[in-house]
PDB file of N, CA and C in Angstrom:
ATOM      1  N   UNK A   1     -11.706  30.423 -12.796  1.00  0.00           N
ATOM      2  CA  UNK A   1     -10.247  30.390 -12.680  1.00  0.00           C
ATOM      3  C   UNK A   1      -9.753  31.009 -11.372  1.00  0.00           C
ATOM      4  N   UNK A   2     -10.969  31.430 -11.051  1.00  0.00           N
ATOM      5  CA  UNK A   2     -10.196  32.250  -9.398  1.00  0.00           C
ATOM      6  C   UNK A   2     -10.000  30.944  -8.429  1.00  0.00           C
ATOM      7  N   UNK A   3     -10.700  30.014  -8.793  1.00  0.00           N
ATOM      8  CA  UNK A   3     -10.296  28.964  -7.554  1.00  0.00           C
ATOM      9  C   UNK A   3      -8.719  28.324  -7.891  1.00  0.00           C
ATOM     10  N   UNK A   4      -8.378  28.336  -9.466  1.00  0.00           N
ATOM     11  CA  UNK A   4      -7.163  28.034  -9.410  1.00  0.00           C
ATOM     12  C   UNK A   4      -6.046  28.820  -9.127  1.00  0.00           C
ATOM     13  N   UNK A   5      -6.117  30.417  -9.523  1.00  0.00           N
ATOM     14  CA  UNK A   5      -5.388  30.938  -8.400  1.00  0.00           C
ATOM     15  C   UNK A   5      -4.762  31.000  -6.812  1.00  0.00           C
ATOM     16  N   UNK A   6      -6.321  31.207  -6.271  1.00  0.00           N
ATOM     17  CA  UNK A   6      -6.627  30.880  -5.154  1.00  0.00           C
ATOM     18  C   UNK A   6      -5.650  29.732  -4.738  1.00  0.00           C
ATOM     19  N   UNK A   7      -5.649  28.474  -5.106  1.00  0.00           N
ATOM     20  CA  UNK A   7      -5.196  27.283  -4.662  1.00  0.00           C
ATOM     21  C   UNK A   7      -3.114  27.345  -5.143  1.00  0.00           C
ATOM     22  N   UNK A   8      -3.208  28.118  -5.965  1.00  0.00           N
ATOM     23  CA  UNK A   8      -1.913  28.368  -6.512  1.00  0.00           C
ATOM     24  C   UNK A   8      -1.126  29.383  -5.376  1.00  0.00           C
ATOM     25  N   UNK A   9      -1.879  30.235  -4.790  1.00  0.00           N
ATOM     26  CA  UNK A   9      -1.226  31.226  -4.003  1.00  0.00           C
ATOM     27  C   UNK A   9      -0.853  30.727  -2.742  1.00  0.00           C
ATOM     28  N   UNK A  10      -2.141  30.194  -2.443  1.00  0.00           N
ATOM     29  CA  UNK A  10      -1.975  29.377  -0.868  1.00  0.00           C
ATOM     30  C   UNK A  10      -0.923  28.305  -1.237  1.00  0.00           C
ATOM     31  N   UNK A  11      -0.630  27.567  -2.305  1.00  0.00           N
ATOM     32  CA  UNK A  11       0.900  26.709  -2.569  1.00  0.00           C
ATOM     33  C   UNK A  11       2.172  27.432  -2.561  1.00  0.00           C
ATOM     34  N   UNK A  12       2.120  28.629  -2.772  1.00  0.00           N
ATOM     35  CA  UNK A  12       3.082  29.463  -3.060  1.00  0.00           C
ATOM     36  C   UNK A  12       3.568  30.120  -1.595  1.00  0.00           C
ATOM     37  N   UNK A  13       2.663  29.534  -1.047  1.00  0.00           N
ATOM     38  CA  UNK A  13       2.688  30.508   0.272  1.00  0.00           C
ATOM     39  C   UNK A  13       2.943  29.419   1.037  1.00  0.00           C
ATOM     40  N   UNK A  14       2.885  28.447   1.224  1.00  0.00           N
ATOM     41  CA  UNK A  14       3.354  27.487   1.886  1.00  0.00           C
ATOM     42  C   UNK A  14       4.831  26.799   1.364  1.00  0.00           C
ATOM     43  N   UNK A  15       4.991  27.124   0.206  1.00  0.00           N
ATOM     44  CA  UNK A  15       6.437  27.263  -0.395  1.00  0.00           C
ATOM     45  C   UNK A  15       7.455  27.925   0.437  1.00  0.00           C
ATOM     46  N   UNK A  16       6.684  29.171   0.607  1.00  0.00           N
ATOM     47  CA  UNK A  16       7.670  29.827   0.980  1.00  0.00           C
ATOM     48  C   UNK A  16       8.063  30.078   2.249  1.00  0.00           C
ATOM     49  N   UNK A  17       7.201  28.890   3.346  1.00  0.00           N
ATOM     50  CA  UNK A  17       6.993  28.720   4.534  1.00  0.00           C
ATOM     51  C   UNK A  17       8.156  27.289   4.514  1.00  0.00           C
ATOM     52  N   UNK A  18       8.562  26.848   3.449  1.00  0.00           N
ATOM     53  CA  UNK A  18       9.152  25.498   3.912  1.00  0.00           C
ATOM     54  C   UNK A  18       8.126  24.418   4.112  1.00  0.00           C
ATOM     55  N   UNK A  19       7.010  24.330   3.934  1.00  0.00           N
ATOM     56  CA  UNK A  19       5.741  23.197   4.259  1.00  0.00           C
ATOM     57  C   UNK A  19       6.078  22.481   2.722  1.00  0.00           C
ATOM     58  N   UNK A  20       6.772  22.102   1.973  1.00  0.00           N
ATOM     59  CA  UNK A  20       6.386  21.615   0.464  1.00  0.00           C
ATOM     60  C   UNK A  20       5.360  20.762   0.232  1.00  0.00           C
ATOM     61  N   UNK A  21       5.434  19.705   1.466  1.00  0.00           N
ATOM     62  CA  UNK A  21       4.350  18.420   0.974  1.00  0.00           C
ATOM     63  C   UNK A  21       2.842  19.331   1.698  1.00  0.00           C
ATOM     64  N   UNK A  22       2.252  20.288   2.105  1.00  0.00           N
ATOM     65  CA  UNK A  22       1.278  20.756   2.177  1.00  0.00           C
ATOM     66  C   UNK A  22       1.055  21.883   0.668  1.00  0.00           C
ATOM     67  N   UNK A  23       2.203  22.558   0.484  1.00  0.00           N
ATOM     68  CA  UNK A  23       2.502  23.172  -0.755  1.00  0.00           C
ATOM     69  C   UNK A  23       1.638  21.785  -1.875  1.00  0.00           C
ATOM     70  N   UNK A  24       2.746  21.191  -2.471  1.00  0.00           N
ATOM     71  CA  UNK A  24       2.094  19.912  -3.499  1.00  0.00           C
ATOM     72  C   UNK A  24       0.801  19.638  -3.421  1.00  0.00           C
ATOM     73  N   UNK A  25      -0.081  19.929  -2.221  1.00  0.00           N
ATOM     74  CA  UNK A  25      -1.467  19.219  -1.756  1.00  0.00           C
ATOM     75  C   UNK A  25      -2.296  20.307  -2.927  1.00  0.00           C
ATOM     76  N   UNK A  26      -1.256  21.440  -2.442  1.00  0.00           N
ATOM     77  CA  UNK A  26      -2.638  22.461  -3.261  1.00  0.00           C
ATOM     78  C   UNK A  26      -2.573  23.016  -4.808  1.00  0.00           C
ATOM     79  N   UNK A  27      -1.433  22.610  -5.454  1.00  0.00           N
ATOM     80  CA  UNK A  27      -0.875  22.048  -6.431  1.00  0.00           C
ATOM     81  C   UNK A  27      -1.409  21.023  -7.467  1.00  0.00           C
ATOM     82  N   UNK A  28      -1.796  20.077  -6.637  1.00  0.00           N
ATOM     83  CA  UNK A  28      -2.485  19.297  -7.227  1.00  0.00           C
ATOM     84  C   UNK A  28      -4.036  19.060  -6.782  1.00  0.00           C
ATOM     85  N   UNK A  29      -4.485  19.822  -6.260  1.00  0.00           N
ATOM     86  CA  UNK A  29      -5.651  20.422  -6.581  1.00  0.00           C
ATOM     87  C   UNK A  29      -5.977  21.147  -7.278  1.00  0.00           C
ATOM     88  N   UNK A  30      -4.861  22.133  -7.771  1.00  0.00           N
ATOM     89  CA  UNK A  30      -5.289  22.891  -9.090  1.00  0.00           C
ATOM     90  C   UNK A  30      -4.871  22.397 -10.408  1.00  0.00           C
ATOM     91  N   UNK A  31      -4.022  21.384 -10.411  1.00  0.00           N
ATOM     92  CA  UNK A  31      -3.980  20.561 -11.605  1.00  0.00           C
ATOM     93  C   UNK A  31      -5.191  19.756 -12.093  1.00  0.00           C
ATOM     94  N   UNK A  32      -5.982  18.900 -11.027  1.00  0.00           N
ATOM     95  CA  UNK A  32      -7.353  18.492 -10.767  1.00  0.00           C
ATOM     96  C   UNK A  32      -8.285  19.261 -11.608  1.00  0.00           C
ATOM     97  N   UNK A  33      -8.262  20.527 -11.726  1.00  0.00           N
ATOM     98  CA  UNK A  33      -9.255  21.532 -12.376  1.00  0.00           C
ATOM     99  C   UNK A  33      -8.682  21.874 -14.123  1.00  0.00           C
ATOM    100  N   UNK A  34      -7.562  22.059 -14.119  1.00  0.00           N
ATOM    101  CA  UNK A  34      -6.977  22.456 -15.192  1.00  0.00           C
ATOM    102  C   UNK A  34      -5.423  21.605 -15.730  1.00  0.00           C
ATOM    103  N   UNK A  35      -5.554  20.527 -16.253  1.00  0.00           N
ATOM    104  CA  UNK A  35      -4.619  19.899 -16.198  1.00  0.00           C
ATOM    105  C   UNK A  35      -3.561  20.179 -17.873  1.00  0.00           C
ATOM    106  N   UNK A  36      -3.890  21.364 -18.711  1.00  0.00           N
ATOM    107  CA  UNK A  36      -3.209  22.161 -19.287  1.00  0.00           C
ATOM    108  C   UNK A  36      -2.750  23.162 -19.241  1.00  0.00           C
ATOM    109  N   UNK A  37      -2.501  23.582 -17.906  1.00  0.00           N
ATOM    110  CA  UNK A  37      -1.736  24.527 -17.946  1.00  0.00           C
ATOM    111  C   UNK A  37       0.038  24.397 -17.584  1.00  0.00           C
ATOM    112  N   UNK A  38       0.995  24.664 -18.269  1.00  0.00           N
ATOM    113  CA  UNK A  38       1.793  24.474 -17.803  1.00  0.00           C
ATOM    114  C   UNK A  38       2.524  24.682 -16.649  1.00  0.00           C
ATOM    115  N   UNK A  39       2.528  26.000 -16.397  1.00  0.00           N
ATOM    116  CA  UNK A  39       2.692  26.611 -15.126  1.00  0.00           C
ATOM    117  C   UNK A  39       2.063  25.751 -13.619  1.00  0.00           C
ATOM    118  N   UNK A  40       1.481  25.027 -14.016  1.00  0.00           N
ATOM    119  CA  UNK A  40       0.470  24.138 -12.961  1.00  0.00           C
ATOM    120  C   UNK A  40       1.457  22.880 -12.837  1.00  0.00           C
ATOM    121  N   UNK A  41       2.206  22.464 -13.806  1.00  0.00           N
ATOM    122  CA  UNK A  41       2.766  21.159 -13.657  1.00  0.00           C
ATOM    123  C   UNK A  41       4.370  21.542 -12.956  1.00  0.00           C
ATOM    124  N   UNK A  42       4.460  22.985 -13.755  1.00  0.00           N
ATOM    125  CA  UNK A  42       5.898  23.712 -12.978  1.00  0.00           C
ATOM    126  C   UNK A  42       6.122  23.503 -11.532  1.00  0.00           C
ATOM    127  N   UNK A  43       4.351  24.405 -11.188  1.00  0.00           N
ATOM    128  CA  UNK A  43       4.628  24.262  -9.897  1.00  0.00           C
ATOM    129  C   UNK A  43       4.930  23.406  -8.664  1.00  0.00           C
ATOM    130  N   UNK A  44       3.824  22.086  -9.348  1.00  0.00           N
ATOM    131  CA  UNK A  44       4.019  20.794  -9.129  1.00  0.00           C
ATOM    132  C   UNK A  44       5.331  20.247  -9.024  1.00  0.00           C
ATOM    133  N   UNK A  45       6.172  20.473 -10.080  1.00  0.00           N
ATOM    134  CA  UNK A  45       7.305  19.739 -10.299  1.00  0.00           C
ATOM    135  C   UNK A  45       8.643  20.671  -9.378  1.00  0.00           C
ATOM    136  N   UNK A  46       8.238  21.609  -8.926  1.00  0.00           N
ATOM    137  CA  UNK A  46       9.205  22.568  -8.363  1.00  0.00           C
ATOM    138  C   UNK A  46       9.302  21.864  -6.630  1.00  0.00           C
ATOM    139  N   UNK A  47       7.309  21.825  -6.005  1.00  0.00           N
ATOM    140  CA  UNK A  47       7.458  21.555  -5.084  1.00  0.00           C
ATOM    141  C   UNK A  47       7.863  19.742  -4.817  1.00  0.00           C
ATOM    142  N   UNK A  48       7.696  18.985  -5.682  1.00  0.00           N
ATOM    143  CA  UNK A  48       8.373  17.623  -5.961  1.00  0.00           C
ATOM    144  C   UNK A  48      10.116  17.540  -5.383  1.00  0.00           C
ATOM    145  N   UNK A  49      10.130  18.692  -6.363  1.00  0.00           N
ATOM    146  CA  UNK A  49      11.577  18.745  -6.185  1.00  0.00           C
ATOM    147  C   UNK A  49      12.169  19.225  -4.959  1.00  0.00           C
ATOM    148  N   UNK A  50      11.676  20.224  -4.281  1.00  0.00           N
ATOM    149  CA  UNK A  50      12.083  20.033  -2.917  1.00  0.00           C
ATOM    150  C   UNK A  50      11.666  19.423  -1.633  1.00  0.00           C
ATOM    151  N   UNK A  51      11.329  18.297  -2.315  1.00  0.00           N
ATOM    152  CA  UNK A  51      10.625  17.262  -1.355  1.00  0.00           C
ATOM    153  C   UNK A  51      11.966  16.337  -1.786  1.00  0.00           C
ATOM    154  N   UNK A  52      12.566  16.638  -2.586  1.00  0.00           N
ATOM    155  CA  UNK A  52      13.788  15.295  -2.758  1.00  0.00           C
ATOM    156  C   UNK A  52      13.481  14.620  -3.895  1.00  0.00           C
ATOM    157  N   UNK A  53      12.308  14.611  -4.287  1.00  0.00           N
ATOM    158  CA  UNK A  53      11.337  13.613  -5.563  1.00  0.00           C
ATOM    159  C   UNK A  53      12.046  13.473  -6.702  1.00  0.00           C
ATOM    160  N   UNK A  54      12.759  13.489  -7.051  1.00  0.00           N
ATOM    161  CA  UNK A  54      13.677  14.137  -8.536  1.00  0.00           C
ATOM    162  C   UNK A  54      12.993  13.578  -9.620  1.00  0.00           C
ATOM    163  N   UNK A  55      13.013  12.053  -9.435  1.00  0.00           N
ATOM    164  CA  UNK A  55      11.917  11.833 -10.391  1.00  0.00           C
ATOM    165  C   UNK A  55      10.909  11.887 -11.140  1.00  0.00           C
ATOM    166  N   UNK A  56       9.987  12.085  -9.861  1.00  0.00           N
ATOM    167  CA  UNK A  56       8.783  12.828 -10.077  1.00  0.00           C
ATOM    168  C   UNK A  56       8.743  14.276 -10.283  1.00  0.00           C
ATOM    169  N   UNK A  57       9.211  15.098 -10.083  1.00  0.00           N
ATOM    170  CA  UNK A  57       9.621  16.256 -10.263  1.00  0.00           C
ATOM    171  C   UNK A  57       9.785  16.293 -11.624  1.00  0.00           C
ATOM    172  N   UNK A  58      10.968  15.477 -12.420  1.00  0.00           N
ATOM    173  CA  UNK A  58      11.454  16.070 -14.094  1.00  0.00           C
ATOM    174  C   UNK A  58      10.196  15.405 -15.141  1.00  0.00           C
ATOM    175  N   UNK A  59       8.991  14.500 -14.068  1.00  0.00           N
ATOM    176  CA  UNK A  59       8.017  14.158 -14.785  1.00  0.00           C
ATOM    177  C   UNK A  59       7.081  15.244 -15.428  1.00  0.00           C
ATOM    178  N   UNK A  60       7.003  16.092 -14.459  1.00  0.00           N
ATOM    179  CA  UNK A  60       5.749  17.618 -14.613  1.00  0.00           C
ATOM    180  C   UNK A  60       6.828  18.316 -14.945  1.00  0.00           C
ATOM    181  N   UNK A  61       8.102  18.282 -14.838  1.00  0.00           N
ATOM    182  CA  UNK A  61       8.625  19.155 -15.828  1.00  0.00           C
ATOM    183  C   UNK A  61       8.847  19.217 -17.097  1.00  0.00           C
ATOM    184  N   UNK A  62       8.798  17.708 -17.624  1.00  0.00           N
ATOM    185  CA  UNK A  62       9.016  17.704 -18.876  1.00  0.00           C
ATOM    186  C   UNK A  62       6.863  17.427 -19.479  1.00  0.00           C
ATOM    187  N   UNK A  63       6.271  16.983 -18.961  1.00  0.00           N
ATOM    188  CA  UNK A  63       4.925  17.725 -18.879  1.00  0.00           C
ATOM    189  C   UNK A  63       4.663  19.562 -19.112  1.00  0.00           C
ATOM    190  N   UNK A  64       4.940  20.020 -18.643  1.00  0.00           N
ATOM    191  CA  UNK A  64       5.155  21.767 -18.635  1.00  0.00           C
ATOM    192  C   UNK A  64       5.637  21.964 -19.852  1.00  0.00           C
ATOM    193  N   UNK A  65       6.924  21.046 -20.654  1.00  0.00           N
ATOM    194  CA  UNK A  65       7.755  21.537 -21.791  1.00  0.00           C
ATOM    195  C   UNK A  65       6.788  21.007 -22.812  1.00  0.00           C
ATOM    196  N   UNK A  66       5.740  19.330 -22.851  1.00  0.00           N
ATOM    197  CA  UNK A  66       5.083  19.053 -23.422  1.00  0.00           C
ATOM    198  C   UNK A  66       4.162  19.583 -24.120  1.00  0.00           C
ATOM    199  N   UNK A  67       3.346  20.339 -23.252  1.00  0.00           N
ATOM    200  CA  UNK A  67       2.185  21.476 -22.966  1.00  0.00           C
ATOM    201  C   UNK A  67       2.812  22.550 -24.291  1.00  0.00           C
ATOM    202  N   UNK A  68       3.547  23.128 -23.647  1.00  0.00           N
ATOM    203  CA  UNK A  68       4.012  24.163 -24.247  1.00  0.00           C
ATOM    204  C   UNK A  68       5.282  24.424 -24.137  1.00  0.00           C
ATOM    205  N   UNK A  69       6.561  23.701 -25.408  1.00  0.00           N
ATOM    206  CA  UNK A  69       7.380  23.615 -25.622  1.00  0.00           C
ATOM    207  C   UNK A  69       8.392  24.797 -25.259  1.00  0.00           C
ATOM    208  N   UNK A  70       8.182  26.395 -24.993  1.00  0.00           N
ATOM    209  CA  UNK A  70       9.108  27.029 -24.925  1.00  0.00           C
ATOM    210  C   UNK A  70       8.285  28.037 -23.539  1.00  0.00           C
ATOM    211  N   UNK A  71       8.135  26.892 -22.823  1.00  0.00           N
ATOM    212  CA  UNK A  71       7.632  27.623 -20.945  1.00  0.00           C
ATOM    213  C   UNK A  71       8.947  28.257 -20.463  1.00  0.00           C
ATOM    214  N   UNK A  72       8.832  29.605 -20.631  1.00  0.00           N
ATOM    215  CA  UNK A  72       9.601  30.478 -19.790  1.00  0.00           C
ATOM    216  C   UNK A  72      10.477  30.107 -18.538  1.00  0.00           C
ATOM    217  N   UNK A  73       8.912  29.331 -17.952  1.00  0.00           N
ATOM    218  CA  UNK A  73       8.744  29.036 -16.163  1.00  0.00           C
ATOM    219  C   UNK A  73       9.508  27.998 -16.088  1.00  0.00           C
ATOM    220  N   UNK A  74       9.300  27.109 -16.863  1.00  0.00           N
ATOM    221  CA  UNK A  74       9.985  25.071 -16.347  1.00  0.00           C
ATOM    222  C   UNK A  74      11.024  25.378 -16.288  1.00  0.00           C
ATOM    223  N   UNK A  75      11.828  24.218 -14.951  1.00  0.00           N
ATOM    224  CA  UNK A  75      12.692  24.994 -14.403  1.00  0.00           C
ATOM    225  C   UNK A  75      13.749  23.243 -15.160  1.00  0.00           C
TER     226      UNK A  75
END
């Protein structure tokens, strides 16, 4: 699970650089590994969303609510 961290932080960190579509890259590399976690589709669907994606975005969000109906995180 450290590689999905790992890949979660470096997204988070490019989040917060304004890069989103390099953000999403690493995003969905850690979805690739673990594709139940919700928090994984959040993140996905967060950086979607500020790419403009809206669509795709409320897809992994309502994925995230799927997973686990009362995610804190889904935005």
């Amino acid at each position: 699970m450290d590689s999905i961290r790992s890949l979660v932080e470096k997204g988070q960190s490019l989040m917060d650089d304004g890069k989103f579509d390099d953000a999403l890259g690493f995003f969905e590399q850690a979805l690739l590994l673990n594709q139940d976690d919700p928090d994984l589709w959040n993140y996905k669907g967060v950086a979607l969303r500020s790419l403009g994606r809206y669509e795709e975005s409320m897809e992994c969000f309502n994925k995230s609510l799927e997973i686990e109906p009362r995610d804190k995180h889904a935005s």
